[in-house]
N, C-alpha and C. Protein backbone atom coordinates (compact mmCIF):
# COMPACT_ATOMS: atom_id res chain seq x y z
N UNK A 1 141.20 91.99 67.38
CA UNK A 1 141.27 90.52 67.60
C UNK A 1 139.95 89.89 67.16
N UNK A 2 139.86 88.58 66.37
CA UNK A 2 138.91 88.15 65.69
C UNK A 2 138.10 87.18 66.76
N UNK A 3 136.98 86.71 67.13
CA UNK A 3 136.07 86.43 67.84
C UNK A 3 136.12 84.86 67.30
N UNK A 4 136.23 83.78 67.95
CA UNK A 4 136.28 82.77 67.05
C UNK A 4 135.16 81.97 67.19
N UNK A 5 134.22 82.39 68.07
CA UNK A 5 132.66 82.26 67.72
C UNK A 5 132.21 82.95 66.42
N UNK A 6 132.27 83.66 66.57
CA UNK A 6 131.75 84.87 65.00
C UNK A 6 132.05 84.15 64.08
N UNK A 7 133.34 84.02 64.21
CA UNK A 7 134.16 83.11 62.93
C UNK A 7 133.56 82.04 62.24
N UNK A 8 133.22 81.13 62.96
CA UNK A 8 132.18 80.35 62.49
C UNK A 8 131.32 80.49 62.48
N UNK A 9 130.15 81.33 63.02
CA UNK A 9 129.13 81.12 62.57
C UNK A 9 129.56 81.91 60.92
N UNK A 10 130.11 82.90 61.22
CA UNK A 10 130.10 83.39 59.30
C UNK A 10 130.34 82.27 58.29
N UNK A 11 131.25 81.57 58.96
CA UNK A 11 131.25 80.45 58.07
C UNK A 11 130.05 79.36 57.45
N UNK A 12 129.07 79.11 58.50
CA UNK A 12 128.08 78.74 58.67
C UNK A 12 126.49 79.25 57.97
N UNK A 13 127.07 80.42 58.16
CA UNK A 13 126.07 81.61 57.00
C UNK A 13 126.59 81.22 55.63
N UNK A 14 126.95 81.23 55.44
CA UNK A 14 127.60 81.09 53.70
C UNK A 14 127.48 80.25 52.91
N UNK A 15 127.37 79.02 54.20
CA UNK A 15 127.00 77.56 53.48
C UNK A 15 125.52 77.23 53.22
N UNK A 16 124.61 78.17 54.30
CA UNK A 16 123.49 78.23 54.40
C UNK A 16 122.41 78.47 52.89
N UNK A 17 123.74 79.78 52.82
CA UNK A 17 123.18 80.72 51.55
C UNK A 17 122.93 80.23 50.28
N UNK A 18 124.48 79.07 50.36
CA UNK A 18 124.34 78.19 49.18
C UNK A 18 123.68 77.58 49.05
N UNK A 19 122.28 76.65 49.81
CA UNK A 19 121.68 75.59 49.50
C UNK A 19 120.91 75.98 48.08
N UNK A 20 120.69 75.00 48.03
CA UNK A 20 119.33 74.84 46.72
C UNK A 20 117.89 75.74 47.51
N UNK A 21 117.84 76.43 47.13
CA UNK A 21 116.55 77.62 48.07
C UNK A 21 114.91 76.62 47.15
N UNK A 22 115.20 75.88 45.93
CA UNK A 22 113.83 75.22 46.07
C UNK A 22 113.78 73.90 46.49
N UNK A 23 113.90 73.27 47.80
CA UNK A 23 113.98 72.21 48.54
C UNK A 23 113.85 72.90 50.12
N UNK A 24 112.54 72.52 50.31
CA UNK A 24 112.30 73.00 51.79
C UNK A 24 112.80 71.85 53.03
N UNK A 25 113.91 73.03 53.61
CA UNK A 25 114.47 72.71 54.67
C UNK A 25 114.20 72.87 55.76
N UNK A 26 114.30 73.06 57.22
CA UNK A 26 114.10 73.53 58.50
C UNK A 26 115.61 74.47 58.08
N UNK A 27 115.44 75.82 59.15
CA UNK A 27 116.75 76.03 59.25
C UNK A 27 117.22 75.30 60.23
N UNK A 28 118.90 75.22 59.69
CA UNK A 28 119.59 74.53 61.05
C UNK A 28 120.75 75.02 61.93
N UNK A 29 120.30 74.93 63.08
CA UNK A 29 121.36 75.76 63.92
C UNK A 29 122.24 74.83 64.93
N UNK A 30 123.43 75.24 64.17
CA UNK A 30 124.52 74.50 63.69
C UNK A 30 125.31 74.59 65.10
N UNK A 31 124.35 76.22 65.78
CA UNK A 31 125.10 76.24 67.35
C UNK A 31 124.84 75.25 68.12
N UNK A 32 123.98 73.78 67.98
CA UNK A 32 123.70 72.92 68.61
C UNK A 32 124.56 71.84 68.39
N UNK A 33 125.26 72.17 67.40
CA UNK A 33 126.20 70.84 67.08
C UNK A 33 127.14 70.70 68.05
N UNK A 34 126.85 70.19 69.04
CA UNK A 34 128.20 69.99 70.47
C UNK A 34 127.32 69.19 71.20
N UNK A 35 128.38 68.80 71.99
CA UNK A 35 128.13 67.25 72.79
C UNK A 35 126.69 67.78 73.31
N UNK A 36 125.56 66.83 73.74
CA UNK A 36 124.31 67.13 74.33
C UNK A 36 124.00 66.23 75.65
N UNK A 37 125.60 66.02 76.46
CA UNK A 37 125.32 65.10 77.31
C UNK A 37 124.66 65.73 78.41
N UNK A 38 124.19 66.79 78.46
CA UNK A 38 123.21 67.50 79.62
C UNK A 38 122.04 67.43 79.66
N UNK A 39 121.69 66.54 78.61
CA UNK A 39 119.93 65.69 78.55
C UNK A 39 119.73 65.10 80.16
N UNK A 40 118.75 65.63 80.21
CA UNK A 40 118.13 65.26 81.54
C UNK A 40 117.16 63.93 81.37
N UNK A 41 117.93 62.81 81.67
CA UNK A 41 117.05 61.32 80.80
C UNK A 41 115.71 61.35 81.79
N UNK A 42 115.42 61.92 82.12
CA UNK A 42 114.04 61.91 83.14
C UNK A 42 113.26 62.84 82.52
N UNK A 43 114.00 63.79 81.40
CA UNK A 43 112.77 64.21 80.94
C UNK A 43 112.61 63.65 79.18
N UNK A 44 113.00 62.52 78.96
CA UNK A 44 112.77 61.93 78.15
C UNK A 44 111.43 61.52 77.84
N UNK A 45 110.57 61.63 77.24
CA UNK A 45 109.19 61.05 77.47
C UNK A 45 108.62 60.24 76.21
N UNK A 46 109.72 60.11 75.03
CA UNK A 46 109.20 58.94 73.97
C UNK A 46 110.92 58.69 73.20
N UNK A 47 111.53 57.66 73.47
CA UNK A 47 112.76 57.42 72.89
C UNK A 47 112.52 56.68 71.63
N UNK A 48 111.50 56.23 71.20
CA UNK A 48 111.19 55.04 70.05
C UNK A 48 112.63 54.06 69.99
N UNK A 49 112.92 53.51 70.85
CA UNK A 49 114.11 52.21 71.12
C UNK A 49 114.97 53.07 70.50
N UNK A 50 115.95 54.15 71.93
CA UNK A 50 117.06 54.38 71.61
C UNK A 50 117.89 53.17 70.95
N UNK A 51 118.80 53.61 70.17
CA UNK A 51 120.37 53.15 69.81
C UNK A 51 121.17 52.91 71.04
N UNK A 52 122.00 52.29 70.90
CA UNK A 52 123.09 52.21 71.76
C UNK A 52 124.21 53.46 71.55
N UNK A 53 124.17 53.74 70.61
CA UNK A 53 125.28 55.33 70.48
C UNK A 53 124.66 56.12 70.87
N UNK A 54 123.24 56.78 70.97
CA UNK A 54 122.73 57.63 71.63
C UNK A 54 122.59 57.71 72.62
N UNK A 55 122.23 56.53 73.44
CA UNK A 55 122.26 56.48 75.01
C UNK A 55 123.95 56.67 75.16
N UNK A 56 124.52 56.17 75.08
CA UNK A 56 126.21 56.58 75.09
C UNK A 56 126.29 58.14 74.80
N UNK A 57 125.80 58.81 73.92
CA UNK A 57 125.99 59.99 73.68
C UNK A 57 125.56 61.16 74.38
N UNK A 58 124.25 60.62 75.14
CA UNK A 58 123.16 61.14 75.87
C UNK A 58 124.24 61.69 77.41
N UNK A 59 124.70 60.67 77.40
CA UNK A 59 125.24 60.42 78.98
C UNK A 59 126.80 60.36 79.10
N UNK A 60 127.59 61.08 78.12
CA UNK A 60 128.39 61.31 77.61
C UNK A 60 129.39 61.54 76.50
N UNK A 61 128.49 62.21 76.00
CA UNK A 61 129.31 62.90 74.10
C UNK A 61 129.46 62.01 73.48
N UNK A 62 130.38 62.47 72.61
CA UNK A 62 131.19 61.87 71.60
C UNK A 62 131.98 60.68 71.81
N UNK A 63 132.77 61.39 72.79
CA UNK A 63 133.89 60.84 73.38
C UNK A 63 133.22 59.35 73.61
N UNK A 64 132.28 58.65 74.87
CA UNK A 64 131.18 57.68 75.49
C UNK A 64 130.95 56.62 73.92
N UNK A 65 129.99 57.54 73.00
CA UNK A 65 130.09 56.77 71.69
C UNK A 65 131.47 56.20 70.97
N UNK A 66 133.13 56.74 70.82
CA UNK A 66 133.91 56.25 69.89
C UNK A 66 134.65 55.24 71.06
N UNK A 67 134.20 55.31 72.24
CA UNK A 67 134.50 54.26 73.46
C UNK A 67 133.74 52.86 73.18
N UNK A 68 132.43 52.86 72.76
CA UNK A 68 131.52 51.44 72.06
C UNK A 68 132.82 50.60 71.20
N UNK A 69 132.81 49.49 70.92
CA UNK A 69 133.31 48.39 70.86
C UNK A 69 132.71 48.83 69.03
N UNK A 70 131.76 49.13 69.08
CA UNK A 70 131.50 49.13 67.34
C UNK A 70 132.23 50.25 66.68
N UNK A 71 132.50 51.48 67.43
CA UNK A 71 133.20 52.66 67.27
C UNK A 71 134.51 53.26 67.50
N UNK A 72 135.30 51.96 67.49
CA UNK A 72 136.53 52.00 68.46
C UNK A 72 137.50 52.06 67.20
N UNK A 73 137.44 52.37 65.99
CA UNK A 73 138.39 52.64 65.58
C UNK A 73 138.04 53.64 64.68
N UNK A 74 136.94 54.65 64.46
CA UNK A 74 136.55 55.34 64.18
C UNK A 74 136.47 56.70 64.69
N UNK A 75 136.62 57.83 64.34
CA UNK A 75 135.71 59.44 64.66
C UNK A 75 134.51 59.43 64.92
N UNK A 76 133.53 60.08 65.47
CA UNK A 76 132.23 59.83 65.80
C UNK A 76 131.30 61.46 65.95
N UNK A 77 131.25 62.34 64.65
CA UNK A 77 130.29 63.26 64.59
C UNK A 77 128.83 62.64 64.69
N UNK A 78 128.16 64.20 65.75
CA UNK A 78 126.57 63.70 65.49
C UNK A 78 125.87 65.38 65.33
N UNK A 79 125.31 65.42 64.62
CA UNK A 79 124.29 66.39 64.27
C UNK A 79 123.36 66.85 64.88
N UNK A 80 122.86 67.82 65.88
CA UNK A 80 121.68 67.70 66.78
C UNK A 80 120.69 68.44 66.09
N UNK A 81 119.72 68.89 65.89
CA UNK A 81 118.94 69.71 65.28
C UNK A 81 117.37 69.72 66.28
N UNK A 82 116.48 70.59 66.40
CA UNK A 82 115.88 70.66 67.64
C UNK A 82 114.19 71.05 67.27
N UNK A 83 113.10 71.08 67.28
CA UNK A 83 112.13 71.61 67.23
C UNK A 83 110.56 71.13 67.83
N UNK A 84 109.13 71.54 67.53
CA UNK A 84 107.87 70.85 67.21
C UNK A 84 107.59 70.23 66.21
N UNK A 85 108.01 70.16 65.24
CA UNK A 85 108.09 69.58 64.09
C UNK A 85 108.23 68.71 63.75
N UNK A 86 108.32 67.59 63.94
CA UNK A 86 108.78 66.43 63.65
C UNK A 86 109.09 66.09 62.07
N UNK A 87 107.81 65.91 61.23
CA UNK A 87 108.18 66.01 59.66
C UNK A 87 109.33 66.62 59.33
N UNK A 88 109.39 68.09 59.46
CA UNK A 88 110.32 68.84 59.63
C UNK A 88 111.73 68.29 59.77
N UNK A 89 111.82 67.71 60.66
CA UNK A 89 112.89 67.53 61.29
C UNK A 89 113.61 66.40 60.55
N UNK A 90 112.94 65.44 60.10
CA UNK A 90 112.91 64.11 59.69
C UNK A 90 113.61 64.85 58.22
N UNK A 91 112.93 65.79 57.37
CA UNK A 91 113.32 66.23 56.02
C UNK A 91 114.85 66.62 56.44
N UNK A 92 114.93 67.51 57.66
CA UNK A 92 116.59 67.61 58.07
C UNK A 92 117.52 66.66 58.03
N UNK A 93 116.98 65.34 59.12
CA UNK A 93 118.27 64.52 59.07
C UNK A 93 118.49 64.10 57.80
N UNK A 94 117.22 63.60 56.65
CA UNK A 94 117.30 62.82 55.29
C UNK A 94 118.35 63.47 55.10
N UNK A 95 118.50 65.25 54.75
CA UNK A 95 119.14 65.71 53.49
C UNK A 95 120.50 65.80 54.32
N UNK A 96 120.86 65.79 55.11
CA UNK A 96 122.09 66.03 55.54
C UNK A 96 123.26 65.00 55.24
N UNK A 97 124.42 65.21 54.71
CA UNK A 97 125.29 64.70 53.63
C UNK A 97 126.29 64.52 54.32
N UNK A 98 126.64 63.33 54.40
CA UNK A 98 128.40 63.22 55.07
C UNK A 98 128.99 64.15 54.21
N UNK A 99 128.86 64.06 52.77
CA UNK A 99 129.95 64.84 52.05
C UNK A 99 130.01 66.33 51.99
N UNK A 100 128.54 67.02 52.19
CA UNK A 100 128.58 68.63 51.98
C UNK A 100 128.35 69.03 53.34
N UNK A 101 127.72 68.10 54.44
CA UNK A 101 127.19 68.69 55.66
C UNK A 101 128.78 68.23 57.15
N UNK A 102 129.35 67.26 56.53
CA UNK A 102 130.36 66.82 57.42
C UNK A 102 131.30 67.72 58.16
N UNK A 103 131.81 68.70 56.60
CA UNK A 103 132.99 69.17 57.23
C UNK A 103 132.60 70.87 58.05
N UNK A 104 131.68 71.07 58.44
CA UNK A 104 131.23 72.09 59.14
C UNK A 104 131.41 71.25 60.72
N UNK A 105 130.60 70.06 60.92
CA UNK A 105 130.92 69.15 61.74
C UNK A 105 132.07 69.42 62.61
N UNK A 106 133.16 68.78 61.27
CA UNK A 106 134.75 68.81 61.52
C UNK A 106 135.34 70.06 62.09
N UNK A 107 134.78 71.43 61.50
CA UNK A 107 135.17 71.84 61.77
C UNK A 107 134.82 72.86 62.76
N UNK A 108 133.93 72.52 63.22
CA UNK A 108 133.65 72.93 65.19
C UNK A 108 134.44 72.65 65.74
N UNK A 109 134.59 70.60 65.49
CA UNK A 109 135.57 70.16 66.46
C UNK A 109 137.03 70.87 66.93
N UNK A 110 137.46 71.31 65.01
CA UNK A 110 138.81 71.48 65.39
C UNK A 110 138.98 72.60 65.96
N UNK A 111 137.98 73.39 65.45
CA UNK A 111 138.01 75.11 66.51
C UNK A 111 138.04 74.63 67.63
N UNK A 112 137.08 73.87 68.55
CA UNK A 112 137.18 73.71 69.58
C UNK A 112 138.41 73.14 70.14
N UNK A 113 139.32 72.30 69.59
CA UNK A 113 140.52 71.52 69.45
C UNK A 113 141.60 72.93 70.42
N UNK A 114 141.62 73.50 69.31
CA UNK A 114 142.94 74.66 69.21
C UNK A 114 141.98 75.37 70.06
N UNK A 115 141.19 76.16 70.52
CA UNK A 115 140.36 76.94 71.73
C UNK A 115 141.35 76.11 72.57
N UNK A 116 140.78 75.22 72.77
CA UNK A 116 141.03 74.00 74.41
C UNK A 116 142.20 73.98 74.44
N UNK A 117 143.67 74.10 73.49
CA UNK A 117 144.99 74.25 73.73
C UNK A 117 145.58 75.24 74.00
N UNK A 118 145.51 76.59 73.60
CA UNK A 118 145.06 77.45 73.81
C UNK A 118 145.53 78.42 75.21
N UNK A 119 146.73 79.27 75.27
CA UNK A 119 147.21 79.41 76.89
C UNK A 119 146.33 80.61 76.42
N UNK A 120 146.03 81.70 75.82
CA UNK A 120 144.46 82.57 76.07
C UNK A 120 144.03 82.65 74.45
N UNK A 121 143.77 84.07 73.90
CA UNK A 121 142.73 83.46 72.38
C UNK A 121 143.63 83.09 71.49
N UNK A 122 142.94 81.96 70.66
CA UNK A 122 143.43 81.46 69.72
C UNK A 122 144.11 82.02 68.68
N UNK A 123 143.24 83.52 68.22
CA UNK A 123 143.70 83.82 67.14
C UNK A 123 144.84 85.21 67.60
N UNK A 124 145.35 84.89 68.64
CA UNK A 124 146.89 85.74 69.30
C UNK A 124 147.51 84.33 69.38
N UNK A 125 147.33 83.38 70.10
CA UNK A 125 148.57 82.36 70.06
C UNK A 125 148.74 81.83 68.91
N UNK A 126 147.85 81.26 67.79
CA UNK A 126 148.46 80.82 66.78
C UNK A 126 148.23 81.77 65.65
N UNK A 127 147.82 83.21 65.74
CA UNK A 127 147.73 84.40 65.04
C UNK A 127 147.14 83.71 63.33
N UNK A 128 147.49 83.74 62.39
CA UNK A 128 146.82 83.64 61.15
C UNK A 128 146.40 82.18 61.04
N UNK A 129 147.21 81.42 61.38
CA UNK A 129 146.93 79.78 61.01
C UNK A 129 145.73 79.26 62.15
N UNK A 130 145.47 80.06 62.99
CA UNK A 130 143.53 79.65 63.19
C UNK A 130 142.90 79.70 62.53
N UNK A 131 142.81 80.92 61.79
CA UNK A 131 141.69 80.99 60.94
C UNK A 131 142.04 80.26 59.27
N UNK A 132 142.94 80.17 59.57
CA UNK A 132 143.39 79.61 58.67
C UNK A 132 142.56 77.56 58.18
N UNK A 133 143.62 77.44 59.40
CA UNK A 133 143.12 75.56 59.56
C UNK A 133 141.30 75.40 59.73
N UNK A 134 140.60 76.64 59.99
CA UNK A 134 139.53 75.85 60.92
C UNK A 134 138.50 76.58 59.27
N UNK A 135 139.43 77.44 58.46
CA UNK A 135 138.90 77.18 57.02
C UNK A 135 139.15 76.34 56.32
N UNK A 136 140.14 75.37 56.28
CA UNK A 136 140.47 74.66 55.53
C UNK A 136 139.48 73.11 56.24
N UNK A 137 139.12 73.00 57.45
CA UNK A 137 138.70 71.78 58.19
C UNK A 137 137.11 72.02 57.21
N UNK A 138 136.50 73.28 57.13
CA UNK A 138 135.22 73.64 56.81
C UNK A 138 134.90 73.11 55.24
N UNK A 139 135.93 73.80 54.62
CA UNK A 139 136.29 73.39 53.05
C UNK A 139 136.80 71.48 52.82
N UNK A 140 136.98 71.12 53.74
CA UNK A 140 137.70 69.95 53.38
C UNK A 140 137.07 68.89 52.69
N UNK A 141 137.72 67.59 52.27
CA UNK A 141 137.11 66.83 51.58
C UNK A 141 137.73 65.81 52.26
N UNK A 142 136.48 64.93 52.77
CA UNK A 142 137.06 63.51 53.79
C UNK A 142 136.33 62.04 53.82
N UNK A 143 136.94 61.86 52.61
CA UNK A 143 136.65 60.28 51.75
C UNK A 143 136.60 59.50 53.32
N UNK A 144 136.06 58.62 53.23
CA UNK A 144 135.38 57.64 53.61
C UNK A 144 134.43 57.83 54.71
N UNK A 145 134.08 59.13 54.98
CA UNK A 145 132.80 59.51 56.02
C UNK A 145 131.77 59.20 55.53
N UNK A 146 130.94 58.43 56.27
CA UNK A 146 129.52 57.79 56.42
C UNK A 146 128.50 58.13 57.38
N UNK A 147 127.38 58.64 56.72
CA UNK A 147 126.17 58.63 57.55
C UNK A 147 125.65 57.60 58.11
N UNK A 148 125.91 57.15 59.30
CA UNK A 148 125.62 55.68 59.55
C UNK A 148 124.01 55.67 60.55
N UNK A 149 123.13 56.58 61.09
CA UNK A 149 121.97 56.90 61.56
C UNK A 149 121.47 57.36 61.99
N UNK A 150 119.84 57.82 62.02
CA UNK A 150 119.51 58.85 62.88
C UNK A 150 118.66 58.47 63.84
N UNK A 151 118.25 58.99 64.54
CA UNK A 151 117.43 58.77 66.05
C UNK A 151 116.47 60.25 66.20
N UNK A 152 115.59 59.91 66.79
CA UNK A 152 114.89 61.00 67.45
C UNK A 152 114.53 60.98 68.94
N UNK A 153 114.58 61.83 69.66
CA UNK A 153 113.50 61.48 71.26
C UNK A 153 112.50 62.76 71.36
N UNK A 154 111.37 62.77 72.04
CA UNK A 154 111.22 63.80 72.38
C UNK A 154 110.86 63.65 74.40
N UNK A 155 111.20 65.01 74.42
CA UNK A 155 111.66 65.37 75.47
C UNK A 155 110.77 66.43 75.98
N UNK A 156 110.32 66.75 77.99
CA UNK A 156 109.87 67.72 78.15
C UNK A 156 110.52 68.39 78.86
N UNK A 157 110.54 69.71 78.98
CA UNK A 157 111.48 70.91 79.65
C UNK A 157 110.42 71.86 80.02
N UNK A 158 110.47 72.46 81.66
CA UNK A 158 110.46 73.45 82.40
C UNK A 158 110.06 74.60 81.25
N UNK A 159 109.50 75.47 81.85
CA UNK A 159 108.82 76.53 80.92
C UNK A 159 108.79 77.59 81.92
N UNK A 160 109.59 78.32 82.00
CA UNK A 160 109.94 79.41 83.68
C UNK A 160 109.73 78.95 85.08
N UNK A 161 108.84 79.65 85.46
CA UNK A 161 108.86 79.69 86.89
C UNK A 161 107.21 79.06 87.75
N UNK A 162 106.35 79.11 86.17
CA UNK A 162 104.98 79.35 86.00
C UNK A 162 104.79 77.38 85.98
N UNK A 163 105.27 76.88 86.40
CA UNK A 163 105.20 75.70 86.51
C UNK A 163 105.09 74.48 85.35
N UNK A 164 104.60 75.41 84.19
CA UNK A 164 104.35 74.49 82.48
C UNK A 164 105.41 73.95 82.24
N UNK A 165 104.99 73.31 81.29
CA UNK A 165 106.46 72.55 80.59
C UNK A 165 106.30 72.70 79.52
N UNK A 166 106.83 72.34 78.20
CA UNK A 166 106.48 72.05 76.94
C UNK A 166 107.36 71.05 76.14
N UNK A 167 107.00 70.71 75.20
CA UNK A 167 107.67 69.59 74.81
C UNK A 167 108.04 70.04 73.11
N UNK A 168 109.03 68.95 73.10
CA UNK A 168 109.60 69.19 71.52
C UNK A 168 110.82 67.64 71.22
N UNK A 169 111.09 67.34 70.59
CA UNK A 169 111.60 66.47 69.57
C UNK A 169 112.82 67.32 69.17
N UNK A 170 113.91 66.35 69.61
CA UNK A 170 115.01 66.72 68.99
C UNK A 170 115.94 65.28 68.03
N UNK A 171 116.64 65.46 67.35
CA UNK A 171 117.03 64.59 66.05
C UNK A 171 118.44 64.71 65.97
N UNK A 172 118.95 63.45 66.40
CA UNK A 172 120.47 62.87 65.97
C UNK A 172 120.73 62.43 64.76
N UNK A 173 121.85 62.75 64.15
CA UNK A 173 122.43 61.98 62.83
C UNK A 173 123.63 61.80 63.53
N UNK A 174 124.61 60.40 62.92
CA UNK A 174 125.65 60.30 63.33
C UNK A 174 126.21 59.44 62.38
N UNK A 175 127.42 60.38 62.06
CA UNK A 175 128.11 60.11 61.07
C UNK A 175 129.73 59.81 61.24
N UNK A 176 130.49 59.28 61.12
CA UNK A 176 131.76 58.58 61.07
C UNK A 176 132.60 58.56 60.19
N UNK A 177 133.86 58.11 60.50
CA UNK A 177 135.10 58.24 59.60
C UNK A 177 135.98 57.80 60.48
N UNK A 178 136.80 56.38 59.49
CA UNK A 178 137.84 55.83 60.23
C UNK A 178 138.94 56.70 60.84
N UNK A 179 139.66 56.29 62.09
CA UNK A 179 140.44 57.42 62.71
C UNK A 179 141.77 57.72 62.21
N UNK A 180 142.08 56.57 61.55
CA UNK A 180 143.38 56.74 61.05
C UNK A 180 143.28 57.73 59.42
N UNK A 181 142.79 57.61 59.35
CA UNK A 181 141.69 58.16 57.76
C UNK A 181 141.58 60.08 58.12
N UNK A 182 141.28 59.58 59.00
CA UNK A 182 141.12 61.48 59.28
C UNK A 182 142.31 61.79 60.14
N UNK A 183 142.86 61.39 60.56
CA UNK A 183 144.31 61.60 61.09
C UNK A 183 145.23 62.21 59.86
N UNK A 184 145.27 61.47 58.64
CA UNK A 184 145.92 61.71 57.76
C UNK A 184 145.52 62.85 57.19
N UNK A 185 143.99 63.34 56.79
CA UNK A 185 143.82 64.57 56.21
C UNK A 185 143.80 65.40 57.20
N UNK A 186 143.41 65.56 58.43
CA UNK A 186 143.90 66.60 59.58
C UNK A 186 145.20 66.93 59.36
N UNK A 187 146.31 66.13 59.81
CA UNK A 187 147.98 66.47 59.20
C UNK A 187 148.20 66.86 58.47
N UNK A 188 147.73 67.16 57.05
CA UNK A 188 147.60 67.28 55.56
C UNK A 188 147.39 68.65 55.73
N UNK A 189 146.05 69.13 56.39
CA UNK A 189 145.63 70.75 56.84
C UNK A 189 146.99 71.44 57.44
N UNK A 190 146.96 70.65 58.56
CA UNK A 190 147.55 71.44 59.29
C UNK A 190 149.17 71.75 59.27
N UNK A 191 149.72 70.57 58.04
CA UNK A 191 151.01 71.00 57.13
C UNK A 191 150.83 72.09 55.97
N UNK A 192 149.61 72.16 55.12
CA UNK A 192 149.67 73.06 54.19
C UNK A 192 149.15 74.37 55.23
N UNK A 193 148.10 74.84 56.26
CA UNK A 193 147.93 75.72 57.08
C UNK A 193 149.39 76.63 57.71
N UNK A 194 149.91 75.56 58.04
CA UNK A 194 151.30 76.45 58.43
C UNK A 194 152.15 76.94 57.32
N UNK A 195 152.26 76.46 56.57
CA UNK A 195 153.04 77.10 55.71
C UNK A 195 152.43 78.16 54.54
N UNK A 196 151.20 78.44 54.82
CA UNK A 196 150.55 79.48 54.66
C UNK A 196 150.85 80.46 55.15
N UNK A 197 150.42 80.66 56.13
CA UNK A 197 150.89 82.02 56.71
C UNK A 197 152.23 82.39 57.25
N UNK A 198 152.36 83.53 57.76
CA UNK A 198 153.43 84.11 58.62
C UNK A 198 153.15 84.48 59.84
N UNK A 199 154.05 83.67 60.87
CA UNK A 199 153.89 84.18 62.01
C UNK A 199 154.87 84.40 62.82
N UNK A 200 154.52 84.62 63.92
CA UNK A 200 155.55 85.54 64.82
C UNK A 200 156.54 83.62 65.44
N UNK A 201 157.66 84.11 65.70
CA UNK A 201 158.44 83.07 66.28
C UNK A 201 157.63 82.69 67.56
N UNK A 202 156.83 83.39 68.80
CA UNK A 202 156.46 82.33 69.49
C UNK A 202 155.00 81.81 69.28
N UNK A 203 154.14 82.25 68.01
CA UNK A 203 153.30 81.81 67.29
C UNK A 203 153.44 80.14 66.84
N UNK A 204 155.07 80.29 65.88
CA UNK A 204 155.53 79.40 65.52
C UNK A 204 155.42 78.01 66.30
N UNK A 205 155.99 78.75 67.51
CA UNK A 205 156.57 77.58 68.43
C UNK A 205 154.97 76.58 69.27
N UNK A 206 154.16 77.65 69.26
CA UNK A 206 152.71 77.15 69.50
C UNK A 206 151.95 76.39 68.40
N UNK A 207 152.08 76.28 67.37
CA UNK A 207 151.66 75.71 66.15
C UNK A 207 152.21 74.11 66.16
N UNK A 208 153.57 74.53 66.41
CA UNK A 208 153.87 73.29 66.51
C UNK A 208 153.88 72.02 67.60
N UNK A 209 153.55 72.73 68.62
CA UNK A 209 153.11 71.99 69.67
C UNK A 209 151.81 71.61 69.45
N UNK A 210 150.74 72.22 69.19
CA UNK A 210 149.46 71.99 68.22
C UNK A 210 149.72 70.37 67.54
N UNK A 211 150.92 71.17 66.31
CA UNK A 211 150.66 69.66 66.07
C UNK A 211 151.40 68.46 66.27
N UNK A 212 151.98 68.19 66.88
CA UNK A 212 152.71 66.78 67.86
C UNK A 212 151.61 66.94 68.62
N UNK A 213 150.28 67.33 69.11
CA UNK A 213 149.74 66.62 70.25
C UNK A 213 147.88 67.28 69.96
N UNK A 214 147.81 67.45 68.78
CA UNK A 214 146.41 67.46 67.75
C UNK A 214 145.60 66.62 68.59
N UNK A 215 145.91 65.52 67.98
CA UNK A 215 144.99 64.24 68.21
C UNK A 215 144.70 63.88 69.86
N UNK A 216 145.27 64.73 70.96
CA UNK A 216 145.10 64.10 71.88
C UNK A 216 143.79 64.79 72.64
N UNK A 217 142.57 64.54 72.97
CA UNK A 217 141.70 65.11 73.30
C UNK A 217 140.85 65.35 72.15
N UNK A 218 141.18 64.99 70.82
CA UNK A 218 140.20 65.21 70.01
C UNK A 218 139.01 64.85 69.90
């Protein structure tokens, strides 16, 4: 049985491999890309005039941000990336691409999507078309996503038991795509995904419940 953590990060390796190796990057660990509403706003110690999507995001995900009145008919990816560095960090958010950096984004979400539906592992209930869809979400191409801004805070955190703290700077990008817009190429996946593979009849019958009710919790 395939690990559907592993899964992605391999996926994640590969894309890595591809960059342009003469353009110095930070590496980025992509395991941070998930909601970061467990910021402790007390240990905030320089916001440079949060955003309004970040404080929304801060204090509840994704979800908090596509709830804003500016984001209400939109998807709402954000990028976290973490270090001392600041310069560093700043060269991260620049190069990061709705178009080449998005659909890794996307496709956390949707792993996480099908995980969360899921009566135990994914890749036994919907057997080939997991790995299937959450390659095709990675590979995808999703016209009208926009990098719309980044933010930084830095923050201090506990350092064991020894009473220190230390501090570091972490960096939002947040990027978008109308909802109806990605509704359509999600369906698109997850019609050519099924009919990819072969699966078992109550595989079948889980796939398709998948998709009549995709979008709900997304």
């Amino acid at each position: 049985m395939n690990n559907p953590v592993f899964f992605l990060l391999a996926i994640i390796s590969v894309s890595c491999i591809n960059q342009n190796s003469n353009v110095f990057t930070p590496v980025v660990d992509f395991s941070v890309f998930e909601q970061r509403n467990g910021i402790n706003a007390g240990n905030i110690i320089e916001n440079n005039d949060m955003p309004e999507w970040l404080f929304a995001y801060i204090n509840g995900g994704n979800e908090a941000v596509e709830r804003l009145e500016t984001f209400s008919n939109k998807y709402v990816f954000i990028g976290v990336n973490e270090g001392s560095n600041l310069n560093a960090l700043k060269r991260w958010a620049d190069n990061i691409s709705a178009a080449y950096d998005f659909p890794m984004l996307v496709a956390e979400r949707v792993e996480k999507r099908m995980i969360a539906t899921a009566s135990f592992f994914p890749d036994d209930e919907y057997g080939a078309f997991f790995e299937v869809m959450v390659k095709s979400a990675s590979s995808g191409v999703y016209s009208g996503s926009e990098k719309e801004g980044s933010h930084w805070i830095r923050v201090r955190s506990a350092n064991g038991n020894n009473g220190n703290s230390t501090e570091k700077y972490m960096f939002f990008v947040l990027i978008t795509i109308d909802k109806l817009n990605m509704q359509s190429i999600i369906r698109s996946m997850l019609t050519r995904s099924s009919t990819a593979v072969r699966v078992t009849t109550a595989q079948g019958s889980a796939i398709n419940r998948l998709r009549q009710n995709f979008f709900e919790g997304f």
